[in-house]
Protein backbone atom coordinates (compact mmCIF):
# COMPACT_ATOMS: atom_id res chain seq x y z
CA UNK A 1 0.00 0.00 0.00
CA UNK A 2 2.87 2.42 0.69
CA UNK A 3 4.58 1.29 -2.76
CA UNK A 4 1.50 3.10 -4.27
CA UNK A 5 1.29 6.03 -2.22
CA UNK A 6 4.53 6.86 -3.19
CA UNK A 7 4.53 6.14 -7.02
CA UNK A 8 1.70 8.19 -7.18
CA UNK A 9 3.34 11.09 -5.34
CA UNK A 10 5.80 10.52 -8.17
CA UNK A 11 3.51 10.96 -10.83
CA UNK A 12 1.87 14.32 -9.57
CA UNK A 13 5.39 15.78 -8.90
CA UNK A 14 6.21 14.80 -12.21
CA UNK A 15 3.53 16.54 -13.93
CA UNK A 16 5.12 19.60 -12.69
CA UNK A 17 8.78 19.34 -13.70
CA UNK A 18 9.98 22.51 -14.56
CA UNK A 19 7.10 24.87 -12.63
CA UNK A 20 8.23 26.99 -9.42
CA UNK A 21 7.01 25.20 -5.91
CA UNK A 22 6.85 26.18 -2.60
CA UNK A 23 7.93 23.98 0.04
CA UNK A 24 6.51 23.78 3.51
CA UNK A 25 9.37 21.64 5.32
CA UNK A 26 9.37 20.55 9.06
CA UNK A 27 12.74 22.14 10.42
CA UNK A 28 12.81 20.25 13.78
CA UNK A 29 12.28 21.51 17.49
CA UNK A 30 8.78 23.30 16.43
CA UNK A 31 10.55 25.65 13.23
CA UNK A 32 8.85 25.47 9.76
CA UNK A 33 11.01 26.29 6.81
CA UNK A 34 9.53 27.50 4.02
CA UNK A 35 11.54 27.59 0.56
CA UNK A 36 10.69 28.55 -3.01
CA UNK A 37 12.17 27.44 -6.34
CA UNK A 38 11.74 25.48 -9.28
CA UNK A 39 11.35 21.47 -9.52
CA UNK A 40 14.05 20.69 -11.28
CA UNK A 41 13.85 16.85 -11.55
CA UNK A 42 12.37 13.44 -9.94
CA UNK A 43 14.59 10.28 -9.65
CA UNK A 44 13.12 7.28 -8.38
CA UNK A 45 13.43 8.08 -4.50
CA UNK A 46 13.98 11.91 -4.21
CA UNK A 47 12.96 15.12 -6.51
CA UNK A 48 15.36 17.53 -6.76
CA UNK A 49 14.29 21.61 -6.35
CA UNK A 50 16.61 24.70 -7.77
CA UNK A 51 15.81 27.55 -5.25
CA UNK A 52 15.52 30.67 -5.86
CA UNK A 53 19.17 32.23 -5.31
CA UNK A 54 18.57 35.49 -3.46
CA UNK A 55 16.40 33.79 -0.95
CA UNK A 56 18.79 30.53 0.09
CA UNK A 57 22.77 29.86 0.67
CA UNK A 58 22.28 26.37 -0.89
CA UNK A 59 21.54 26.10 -4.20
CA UNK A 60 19.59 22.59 -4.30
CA UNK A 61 18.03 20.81 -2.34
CA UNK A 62 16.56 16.99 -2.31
CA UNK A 63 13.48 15.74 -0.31
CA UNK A 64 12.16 11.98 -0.81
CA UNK A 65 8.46 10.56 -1.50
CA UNK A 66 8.62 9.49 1.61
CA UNK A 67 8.72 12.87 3.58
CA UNK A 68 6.03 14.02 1.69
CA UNK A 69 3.72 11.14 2.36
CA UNK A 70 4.62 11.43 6.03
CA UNK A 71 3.46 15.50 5.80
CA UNK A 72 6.85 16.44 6.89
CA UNK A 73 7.25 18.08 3.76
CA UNK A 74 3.87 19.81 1.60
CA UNK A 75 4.30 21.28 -1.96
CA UNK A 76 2.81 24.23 -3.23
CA UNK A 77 2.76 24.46 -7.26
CA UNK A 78 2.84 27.60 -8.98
CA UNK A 79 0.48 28.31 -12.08
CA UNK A 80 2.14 29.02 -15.25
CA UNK A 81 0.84 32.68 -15.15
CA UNK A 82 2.10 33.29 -11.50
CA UNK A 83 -0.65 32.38 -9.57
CA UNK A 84 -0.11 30.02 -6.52
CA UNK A 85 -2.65 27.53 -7.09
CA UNK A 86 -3.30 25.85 -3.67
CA UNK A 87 -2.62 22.92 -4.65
CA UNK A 88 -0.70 20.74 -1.61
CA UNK A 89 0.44 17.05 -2.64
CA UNK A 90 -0.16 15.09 0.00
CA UNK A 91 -0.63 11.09 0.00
């Protein structure tokens, strides 16, 4: 059952290679980071996202299916006109 949950998680994120995200990521000890940037690619365990350079030190960063499905981690996806669509891929 969790094989599923997580190739479908796949799937949606893959339908949005290449559009900016937001991501909602549990920091630890109670702190919510919040990053923004562009999917940049899905392997078969992680996705990959290019943040935006003026707002982060690192360049990439790399979050599995498996944090999503768990809620540590939502996505926001970004219409192509600029509009956040609210739009959080859960499990």
């Amino acid at each position: 059952m969790a094989n599923n949950a997580l190739l479908e998680i796949k799937r949606s994120l893959e339908a949005h290679v290449g559009q900016k995200i937001t991501l909602r990521a549990n920091g630890g000890r109670r702190k919510t980071v919040e990053r923004t940037g562009v999917l940049e690619e899905t392997y078969p365990s992680v996705f990959i996202v290019k943040l935006d350079q003026e707002q982060q030190s690192c360049k990439r960063v790399s979050y599995s299916y498996a944090d999503v499905l768990t809620e540590s981690v939502e996505i926001t996806v970004f219409e192509e006109d600029g509009q956040m669509r609210i739009m959080y891929i859960k499990a």
